[in-house]
N, C-alpha and C. Protein backbone atom coordinates (compact mmCIF):
# COMPACT_ATOMS: atom_id res chain seq x y z
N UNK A 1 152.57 120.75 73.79
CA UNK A 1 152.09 119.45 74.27
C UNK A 1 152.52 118.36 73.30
N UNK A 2 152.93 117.60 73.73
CA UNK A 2 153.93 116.46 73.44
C UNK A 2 152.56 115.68 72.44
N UNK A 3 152.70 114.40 71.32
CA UNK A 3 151.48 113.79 70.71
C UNK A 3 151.06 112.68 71.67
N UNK A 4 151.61 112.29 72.58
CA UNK A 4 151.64 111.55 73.73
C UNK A 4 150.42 111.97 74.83
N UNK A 5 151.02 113.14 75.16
CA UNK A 5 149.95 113.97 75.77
C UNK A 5 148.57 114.20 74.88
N UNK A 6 148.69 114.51 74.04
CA UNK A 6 147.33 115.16 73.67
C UNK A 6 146.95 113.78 73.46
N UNK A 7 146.93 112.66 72.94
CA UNK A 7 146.37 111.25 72.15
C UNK A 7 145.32 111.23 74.16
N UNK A 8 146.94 111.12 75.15
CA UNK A 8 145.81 110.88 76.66
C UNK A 8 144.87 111.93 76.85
N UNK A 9 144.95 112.60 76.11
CA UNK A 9 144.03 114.02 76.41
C UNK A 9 142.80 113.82 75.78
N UNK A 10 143.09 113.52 74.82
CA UNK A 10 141.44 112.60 73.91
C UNK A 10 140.85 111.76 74.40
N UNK A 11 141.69 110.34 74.99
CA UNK A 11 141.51 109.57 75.36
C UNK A 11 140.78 110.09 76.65
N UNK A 12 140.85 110.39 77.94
CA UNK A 12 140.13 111.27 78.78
C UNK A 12 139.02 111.93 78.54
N UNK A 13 139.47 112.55 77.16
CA UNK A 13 137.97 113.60 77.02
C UNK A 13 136.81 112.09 76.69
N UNK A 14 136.95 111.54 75.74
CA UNK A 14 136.28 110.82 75.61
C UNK A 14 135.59 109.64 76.40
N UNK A 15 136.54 109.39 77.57
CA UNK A 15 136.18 108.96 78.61
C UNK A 15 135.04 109.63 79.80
N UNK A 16 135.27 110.66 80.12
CA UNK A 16 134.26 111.98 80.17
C UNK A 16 132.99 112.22 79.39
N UNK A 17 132.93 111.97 77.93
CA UNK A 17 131.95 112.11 77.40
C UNK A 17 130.97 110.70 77.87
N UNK A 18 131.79 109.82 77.96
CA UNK A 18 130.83 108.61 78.10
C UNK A 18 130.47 108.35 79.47
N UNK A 19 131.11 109.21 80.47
CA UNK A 19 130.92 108.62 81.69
C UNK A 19 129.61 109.88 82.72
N UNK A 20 129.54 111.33 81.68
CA UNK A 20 128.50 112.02 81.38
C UNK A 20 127.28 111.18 81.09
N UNK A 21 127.00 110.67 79.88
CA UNK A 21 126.31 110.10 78.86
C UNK A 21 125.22 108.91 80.05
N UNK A 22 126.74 108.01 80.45
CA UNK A 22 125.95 107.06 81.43
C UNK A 22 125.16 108.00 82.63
N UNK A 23 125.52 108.94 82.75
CA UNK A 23 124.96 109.81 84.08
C UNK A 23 123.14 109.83 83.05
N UNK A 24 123.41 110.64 82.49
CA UNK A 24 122.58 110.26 81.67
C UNK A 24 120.73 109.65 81.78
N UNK A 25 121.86 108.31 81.13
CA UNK A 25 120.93 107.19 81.30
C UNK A 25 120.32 106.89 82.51
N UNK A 26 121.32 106.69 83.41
CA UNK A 26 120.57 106.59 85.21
C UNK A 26 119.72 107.26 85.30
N UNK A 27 120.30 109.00 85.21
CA UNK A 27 119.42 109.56 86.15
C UNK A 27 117.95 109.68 85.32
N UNK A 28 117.92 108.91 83.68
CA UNK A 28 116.32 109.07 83.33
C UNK A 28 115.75 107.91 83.59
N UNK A 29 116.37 106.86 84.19
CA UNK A 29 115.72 105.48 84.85
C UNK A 29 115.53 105.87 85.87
N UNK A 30 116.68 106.44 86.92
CA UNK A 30 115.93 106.97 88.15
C UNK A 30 114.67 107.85 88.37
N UNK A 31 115.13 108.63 87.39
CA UNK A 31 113.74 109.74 87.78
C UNK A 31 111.88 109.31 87.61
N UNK A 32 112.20 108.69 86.69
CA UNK A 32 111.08 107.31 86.22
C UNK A 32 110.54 106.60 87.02
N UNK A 33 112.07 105.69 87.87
CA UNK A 33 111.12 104.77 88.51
C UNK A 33 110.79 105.92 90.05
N UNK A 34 111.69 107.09 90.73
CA UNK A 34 111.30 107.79 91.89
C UNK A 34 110.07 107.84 91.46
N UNK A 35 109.40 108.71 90.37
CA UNK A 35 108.40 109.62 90.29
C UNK A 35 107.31 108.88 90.62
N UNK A 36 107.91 107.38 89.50
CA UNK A 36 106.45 106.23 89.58
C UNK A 36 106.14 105.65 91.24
N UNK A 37 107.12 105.53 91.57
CA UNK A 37 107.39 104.42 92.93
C UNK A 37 106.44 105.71 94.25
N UNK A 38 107.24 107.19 94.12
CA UNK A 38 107.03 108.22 94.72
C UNK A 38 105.56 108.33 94.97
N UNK A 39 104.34 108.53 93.60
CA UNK A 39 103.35 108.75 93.39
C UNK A 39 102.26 107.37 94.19
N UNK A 40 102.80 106.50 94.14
CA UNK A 40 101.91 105.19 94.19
C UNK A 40 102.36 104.99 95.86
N UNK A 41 103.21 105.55 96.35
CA UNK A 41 103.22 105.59 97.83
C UNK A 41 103.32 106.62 98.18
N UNK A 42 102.84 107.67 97.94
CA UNK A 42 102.85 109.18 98.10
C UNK A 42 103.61 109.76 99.35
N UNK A 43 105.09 109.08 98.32
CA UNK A 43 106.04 109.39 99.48
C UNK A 43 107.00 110.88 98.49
N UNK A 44 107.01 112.09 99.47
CA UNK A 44 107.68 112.81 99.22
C UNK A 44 108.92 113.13 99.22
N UNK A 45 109.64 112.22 99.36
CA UNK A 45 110.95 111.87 99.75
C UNK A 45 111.05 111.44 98.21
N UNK A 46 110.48 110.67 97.86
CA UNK A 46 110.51 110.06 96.67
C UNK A 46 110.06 111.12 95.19
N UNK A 47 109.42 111.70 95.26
CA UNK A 47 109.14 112.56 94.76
C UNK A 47 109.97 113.64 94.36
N UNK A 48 110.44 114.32 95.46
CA UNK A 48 111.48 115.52 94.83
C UNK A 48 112.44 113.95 94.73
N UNK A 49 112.90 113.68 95.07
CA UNK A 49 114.36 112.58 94.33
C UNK A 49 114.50 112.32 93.25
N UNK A 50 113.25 112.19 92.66
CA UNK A 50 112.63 111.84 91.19
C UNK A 50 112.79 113.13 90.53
N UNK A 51 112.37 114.36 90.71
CA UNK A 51 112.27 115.93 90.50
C UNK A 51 113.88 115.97 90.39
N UNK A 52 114.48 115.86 91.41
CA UNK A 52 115.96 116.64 91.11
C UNK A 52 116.40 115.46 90.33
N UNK A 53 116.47 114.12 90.17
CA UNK A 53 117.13 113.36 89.11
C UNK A 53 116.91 113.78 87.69
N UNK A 54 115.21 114.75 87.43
CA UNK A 54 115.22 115.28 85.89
C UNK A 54 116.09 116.56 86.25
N UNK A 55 116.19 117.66 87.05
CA UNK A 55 117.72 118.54 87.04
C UNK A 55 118.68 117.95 86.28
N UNK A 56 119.27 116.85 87.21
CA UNK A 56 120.68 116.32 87.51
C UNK A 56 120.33 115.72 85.42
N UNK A 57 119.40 115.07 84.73
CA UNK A 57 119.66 114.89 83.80
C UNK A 57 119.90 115.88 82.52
N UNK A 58 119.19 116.74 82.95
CA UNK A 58 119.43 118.45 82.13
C UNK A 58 120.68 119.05 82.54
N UNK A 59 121.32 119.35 83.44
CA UNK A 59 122.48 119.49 83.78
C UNK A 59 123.72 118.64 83.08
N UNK A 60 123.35 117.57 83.27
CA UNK A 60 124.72 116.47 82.44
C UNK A 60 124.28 116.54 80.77
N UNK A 61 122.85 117.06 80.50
CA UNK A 61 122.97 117.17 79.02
C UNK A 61 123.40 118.12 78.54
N UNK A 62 123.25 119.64 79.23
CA UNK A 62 124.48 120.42 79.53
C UNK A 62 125.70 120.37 78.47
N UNK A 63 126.25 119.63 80.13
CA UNK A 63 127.74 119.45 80.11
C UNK A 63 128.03 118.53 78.69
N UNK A 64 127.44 117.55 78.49
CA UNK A 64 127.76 116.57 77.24
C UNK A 64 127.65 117.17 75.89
N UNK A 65 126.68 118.08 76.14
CA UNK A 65 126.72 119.02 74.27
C UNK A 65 128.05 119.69 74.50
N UNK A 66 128.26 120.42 76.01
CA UNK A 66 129.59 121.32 76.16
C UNK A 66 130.89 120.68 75.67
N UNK A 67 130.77 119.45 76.34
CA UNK A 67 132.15 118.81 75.73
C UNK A 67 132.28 117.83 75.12
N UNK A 68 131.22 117.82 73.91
CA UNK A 68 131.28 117.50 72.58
C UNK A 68 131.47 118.74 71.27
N UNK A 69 131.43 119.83 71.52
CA UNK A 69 131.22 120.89 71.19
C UNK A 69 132.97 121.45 71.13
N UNK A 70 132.90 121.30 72.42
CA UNK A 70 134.89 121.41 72.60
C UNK A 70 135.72 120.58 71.95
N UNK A 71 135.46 119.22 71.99
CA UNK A 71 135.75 118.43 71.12
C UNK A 71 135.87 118.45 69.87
N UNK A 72 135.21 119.30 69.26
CA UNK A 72 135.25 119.82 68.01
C UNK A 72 135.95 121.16 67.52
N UNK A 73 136.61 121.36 68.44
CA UNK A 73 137.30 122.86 68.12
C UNK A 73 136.20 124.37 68.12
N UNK A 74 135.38 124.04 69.02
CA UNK A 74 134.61 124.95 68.56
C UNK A 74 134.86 126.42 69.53
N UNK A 75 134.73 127.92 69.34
CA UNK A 75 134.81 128.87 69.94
C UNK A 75 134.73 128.71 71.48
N UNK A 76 135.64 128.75 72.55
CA UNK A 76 135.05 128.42 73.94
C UNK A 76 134.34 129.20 74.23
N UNK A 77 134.46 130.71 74.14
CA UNK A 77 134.02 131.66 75.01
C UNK A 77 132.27 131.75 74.77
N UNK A 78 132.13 131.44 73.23
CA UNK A 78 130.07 130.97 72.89
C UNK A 78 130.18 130.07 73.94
N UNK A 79 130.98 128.61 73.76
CA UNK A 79 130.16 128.00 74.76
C UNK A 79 130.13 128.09 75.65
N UNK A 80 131.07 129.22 76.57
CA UNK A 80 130.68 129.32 77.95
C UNK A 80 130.14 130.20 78.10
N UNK A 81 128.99 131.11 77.56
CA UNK A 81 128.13 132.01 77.26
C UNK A 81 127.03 131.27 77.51
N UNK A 82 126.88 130.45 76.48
CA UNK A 82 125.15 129.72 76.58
C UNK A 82 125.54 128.83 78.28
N UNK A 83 126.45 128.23 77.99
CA UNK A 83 126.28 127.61 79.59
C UNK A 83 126.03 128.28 80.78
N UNK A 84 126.74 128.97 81.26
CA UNK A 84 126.04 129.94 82.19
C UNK A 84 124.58 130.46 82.08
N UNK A 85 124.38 130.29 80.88
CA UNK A 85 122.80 130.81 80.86
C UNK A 85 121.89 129.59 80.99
N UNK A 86 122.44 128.26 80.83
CA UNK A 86 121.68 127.17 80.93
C UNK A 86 122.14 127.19 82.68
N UNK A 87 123.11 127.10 83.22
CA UNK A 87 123.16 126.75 84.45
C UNK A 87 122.30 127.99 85.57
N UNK A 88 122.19 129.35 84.95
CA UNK A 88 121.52 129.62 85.62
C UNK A 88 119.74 129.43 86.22
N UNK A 89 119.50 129.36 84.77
CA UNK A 89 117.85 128.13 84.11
C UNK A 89 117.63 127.11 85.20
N UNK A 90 118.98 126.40 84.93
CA UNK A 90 118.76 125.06 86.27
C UNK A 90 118.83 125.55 87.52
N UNK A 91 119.40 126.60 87.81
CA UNK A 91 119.51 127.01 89.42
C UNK A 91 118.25 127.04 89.73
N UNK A 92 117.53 127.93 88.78
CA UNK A 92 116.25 128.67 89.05
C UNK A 92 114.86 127.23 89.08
N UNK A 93 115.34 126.46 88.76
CA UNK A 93 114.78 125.23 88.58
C UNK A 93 115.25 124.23 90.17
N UNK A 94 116.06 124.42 90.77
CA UNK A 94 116.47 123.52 91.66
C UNK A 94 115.47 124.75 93.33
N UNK A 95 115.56 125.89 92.76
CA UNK A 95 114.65 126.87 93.77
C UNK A 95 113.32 126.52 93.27
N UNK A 96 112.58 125.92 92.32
CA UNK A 96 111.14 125.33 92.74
C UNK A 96 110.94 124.52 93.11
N UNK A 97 112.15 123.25 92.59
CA UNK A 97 111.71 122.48 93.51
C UNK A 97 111.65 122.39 95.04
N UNK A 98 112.63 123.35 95.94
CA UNK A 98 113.31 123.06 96.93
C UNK A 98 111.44 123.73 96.98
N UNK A 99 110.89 124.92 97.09
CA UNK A 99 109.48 125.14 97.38
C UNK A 99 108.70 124.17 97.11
N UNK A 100 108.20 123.31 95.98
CA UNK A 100 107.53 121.93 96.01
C UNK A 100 107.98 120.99 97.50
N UNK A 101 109.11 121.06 97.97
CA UNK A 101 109.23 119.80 99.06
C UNK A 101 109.21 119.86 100.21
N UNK A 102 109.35 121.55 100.29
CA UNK A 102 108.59 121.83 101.72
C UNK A 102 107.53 122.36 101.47
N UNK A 103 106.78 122.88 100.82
CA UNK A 103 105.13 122.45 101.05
C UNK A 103 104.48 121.10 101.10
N UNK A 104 104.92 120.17 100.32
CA UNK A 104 104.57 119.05 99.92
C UNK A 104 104.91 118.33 101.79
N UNK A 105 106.22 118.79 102.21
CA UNK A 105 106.44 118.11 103.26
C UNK A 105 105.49 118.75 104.56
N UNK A 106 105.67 119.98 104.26
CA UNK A 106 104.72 120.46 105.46
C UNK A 106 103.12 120.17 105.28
N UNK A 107 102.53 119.91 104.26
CA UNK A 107 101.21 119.60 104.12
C UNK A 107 101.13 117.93 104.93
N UNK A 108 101.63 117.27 104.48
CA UNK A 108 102.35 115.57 105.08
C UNK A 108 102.38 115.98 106.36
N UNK A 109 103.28 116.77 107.28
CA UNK A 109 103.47 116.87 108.83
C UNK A 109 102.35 117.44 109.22
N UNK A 110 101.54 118.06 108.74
CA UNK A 110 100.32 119.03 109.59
C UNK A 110 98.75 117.95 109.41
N UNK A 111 99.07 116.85 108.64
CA UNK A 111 97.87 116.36 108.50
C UNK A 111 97.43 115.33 107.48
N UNK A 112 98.22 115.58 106.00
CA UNK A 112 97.89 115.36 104.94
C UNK A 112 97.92 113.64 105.10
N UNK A 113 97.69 113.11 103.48
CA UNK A 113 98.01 111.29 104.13
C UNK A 113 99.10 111.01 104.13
N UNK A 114 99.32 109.80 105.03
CA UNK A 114 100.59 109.82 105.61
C UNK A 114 101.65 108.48 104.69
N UNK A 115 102.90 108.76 103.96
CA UNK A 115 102.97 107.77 102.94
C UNK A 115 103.19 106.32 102.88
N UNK A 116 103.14 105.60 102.61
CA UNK A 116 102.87 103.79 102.40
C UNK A 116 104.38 103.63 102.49
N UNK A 117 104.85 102.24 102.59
CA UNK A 117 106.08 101.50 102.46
C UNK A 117 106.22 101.45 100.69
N UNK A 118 107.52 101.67 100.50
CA UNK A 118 108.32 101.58 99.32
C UNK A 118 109.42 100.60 98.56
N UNK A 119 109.04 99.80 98.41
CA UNK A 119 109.95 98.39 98.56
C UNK A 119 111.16 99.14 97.44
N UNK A 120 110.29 99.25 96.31
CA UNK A 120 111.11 99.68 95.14
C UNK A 120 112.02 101.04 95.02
N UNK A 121 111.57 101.95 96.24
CA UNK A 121 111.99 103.31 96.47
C UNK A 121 113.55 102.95 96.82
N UNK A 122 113.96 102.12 98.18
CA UNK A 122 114.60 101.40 98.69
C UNK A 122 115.50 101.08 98.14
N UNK A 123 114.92 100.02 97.26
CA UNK A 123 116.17 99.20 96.26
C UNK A 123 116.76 100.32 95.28
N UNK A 124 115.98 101.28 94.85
CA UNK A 124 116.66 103.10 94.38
C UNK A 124 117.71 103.41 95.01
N UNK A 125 117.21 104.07 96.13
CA UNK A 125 118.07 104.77 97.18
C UNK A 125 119.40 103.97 97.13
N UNK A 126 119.11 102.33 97.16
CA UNK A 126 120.54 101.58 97.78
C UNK A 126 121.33 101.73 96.18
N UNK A 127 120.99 101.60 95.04
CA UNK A 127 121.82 101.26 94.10
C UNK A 127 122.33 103.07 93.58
N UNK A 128 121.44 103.69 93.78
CA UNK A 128 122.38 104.80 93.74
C UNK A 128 123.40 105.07 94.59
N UNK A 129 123.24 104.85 95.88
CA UNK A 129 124.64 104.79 97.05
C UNK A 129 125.55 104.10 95.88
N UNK A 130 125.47 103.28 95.69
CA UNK A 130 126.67 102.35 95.42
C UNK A 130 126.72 102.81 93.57
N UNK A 131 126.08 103.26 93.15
CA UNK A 131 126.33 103.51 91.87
C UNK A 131 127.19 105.69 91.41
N UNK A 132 126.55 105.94 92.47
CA UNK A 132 126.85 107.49 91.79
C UNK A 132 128.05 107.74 92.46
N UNK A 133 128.44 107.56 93.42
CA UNK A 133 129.88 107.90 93.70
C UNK A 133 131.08 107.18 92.67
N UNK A 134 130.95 106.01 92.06
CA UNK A 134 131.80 105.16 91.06
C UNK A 134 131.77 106.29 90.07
N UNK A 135 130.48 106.53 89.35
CA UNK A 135 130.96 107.57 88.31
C UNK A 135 131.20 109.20 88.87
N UNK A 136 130.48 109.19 90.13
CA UNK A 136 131.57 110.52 90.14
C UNK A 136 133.20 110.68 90.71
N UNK A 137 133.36 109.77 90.85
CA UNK A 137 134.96 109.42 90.98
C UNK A 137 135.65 109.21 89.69
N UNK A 138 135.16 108.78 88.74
CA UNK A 138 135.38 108.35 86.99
C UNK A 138 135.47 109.87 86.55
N UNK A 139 134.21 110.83 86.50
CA UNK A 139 134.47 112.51 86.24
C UNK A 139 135.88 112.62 86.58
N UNK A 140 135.93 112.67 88.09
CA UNK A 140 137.57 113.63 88.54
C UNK A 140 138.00 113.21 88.15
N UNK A 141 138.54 111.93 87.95
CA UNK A 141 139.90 111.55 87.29
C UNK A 141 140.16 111.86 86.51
N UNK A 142 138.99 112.14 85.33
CA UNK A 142 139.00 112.55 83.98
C UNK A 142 139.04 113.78 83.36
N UNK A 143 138.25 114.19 84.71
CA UNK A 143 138.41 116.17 84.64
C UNK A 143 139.78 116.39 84.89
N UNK A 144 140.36 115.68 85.76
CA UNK A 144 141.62 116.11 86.35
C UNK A 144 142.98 115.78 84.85
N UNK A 145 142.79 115.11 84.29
CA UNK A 145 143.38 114.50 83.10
C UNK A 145 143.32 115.81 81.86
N UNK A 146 142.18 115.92 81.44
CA UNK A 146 141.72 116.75 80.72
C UNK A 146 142.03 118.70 81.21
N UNK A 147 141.81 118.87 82.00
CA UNK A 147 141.50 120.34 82.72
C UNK A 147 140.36 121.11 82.76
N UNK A 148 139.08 120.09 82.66
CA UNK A 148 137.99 120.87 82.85
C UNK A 148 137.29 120.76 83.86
N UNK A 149 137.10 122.49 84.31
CA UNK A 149 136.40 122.65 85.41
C UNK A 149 134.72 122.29 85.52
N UNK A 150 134.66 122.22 84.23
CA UNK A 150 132.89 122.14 83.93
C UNK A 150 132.51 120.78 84.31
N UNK A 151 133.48 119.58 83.76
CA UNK A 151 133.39 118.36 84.54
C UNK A 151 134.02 117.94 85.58
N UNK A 152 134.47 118.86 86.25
CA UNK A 152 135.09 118.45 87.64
C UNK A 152 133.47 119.23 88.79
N UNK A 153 133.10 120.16 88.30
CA UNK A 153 131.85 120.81 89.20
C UNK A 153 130.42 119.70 88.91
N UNK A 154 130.61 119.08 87.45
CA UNK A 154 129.23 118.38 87.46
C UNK A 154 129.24 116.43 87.87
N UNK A 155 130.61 116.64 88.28
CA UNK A 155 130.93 115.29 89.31
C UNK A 155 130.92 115.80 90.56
N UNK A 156 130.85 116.60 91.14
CA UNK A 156 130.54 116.90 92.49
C UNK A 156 129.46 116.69 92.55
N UNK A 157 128.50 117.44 91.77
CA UNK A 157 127.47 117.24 91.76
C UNK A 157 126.88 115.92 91.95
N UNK A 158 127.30 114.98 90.93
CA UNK A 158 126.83 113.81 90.94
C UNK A 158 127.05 113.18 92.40
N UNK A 159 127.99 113.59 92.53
CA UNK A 159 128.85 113.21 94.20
C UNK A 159 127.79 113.32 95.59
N UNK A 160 127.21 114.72 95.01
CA UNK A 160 126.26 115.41 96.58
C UNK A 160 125.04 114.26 96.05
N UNK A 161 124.34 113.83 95.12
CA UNK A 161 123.56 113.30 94.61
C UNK A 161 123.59 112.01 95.96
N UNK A 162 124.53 111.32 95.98
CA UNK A 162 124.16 110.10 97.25
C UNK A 162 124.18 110.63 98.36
N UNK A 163 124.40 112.03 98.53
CA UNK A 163 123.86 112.37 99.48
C UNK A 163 121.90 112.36 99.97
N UNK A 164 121.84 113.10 98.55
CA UNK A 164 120.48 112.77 98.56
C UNK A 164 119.72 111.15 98.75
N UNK A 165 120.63 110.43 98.00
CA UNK A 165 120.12 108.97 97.95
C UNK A 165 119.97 108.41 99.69
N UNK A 166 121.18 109.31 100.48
CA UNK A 166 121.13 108.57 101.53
C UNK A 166 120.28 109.13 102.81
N UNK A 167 119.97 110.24 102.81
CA UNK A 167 118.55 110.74 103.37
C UNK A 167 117.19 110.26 102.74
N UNK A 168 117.29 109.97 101.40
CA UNK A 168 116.15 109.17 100.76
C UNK A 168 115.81 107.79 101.97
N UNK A 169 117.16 107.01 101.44
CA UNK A 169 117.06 105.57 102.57
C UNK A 169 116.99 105.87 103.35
N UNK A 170 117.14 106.58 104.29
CA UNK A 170 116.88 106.88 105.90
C UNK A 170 115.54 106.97 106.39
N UNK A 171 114.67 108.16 105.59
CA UNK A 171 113.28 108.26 105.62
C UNK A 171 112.65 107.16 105.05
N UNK A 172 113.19 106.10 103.80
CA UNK A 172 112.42 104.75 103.69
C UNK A 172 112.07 104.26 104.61
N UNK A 173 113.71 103.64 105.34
CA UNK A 173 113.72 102.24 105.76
C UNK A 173 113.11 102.50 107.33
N UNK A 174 112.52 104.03 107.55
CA UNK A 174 112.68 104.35 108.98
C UNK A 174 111.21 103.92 109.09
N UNK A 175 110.33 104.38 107.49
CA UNK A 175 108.91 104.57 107.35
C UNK A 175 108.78 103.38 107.52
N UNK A 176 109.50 101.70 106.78
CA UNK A 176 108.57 101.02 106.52
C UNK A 176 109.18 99.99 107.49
N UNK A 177 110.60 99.73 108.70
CA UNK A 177 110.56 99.09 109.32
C UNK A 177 110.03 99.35 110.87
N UNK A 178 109.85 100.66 111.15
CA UNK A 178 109.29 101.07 112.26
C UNK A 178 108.01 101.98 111.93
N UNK A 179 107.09 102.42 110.89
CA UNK A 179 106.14 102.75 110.80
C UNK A 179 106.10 104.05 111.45
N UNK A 180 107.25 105.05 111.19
CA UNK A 180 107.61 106.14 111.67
C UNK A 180 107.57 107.24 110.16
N UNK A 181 106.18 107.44 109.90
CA UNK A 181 105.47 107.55 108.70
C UNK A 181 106.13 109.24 108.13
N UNK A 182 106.43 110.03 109.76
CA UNK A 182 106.76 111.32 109.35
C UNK A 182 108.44 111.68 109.07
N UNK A 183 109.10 110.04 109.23
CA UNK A 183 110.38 110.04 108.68
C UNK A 183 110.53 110.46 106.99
N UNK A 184 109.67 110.41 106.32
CA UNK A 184 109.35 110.33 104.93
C UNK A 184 109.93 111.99 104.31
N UNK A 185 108.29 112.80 105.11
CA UNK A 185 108.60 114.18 104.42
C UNK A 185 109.71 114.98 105.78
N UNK A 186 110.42 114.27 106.49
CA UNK A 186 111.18 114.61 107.39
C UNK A 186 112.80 114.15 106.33
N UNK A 187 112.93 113.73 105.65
CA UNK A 187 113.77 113.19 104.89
C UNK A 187 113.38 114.46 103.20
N UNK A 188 112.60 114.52 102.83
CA UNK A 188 112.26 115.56 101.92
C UNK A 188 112.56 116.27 102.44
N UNK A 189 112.74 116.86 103.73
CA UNK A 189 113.10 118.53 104.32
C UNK A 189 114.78 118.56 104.19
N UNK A 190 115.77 117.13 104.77
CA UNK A 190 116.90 117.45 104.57
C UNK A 190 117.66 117.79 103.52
N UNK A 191 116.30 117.59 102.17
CA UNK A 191 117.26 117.76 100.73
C UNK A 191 117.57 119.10 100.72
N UNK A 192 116.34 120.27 101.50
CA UNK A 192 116.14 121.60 100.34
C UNK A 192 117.73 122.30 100.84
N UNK A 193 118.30 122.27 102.43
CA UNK A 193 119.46 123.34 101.99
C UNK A 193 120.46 122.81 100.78
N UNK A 194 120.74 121.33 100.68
CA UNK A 194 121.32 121.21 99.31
C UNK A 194 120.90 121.72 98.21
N UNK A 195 119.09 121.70 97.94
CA UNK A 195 118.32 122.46 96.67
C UNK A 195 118.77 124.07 96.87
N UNK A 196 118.69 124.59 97.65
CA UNK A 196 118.79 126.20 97.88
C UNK A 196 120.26 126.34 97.37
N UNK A 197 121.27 125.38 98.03
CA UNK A 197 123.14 125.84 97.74
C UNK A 197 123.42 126.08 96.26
N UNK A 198 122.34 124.91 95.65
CA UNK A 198 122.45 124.67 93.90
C UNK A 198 122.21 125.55 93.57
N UNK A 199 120.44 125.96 93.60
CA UNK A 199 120.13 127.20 93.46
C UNK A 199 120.94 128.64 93.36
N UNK A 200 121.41 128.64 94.85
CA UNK A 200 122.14 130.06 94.81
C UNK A 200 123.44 129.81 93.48
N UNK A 201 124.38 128.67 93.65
CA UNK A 201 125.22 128.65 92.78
C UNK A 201 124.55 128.96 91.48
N UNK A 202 123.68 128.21 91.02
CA UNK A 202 122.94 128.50 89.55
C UNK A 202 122.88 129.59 89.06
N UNK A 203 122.31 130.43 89.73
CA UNK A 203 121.71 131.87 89.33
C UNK A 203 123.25 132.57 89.64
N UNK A 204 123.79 132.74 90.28
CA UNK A 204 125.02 133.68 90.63
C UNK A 204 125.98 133.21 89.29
N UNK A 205 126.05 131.81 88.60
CA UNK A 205 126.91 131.12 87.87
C UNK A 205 128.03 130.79 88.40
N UNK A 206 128.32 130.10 89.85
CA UNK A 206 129.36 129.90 90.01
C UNK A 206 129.14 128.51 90.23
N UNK A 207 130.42 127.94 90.42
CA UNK A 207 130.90 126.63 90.09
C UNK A 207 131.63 125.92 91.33
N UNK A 208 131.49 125.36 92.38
CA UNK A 208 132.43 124.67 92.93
C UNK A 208 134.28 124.78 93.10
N UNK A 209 134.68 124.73 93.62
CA UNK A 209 136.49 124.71 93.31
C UNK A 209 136.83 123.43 93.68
């Protein structure tokens, strides 16, 4: 490898480290304000969103010790030892929650109280649309630069993430402009086969292609 190459190869990694880092930061503002916003309108939609944003922040802390660690010349094969054992941890973690959100949702459909309008849930949902696909488009490029698969699988991730954001907004805006109250934990139900896919990947240790 040419000094050309490797200088862009740093340059990338390091780009990666920071664009991890910001994942980061979001997802512990997000999970903060879901949990708070979630609880005070005891909307379950909001709730696991908040739940899998602390995942999604253990996961990218993960990856950021991983490839700071690499960065340093350090043994790969340790670190892809402990990682698999952390990613399986999180699998097994993305299978309680997916059980928290359908009970939580089925208690909500059979009777329970039914949740309030979310102004602040909303303005969530919308800035993650428009925020998590930018940095998970920033990952690939960078994974793709670099050659790591570890940050090319935990930008997908980030990727399926507005997925979640956008069943979040659906069950908001459904609850609080038409008062269609069971849009809420009807929107918590579309997360879990994404929670279960994680899951299974987690525990098995496999990774995306």
């Amino acid at each position: 490898m040419s000094i050309r190459s490797e200088n862009d190869a740093r340059r990338w990694q390091r780009i990666g480290l920071w664009l991890v880092g910001a994942t980061m930061a979001y997802n512990a503002v997000e999970a903060f304000v879901a949990l708070w916003s979630g609880h005070e309108a005891g909307s379950i939609a909001l709730v696991g969103f908040g739940l899998d944003s602390v995942i999604e922040l253990a996961a990218a802390g993960v990856l950021f010790w991983r490839l700071g660690v690499e960065a340093r010349g350090a043994d790969p094969e340790a670190v892809a030892t402990a990682e698999r054992r952390v990613h399986r941890f999180v699998g097994f973690t993305f299978f309680a929650l997916a059980l928290y959100v359908v009970a939580q949702a089925g208690w909500t459909l059979l009777g329970g109280a039914h949740p309030q309008e979310s102004l602040v849930g909303i303005v969530l949902a919308i800035a993650s649309l428009v925020i998590m696909p930018l940095i998970a488009a920033g990952k690939l490029r960078a994974a793709a630069h670099v050659g790591s698969a570890a940050l090319r699988a935990e930008a997908k991730e980030t990727l399926a993430c507005s997925y979640l954001s956008f069943t979040l907004l659906l069950g908001l805006t459904a609850n609080s402009l038409a008062g269609l109250w069971w849009a809420d934990p009807a929107a918590a139900l579309l997360m879990v086969p994404w929670l279960v896919k994680e899951g299974l990947e987690g525990v098995r240790g496999e990774e995306d292609d």
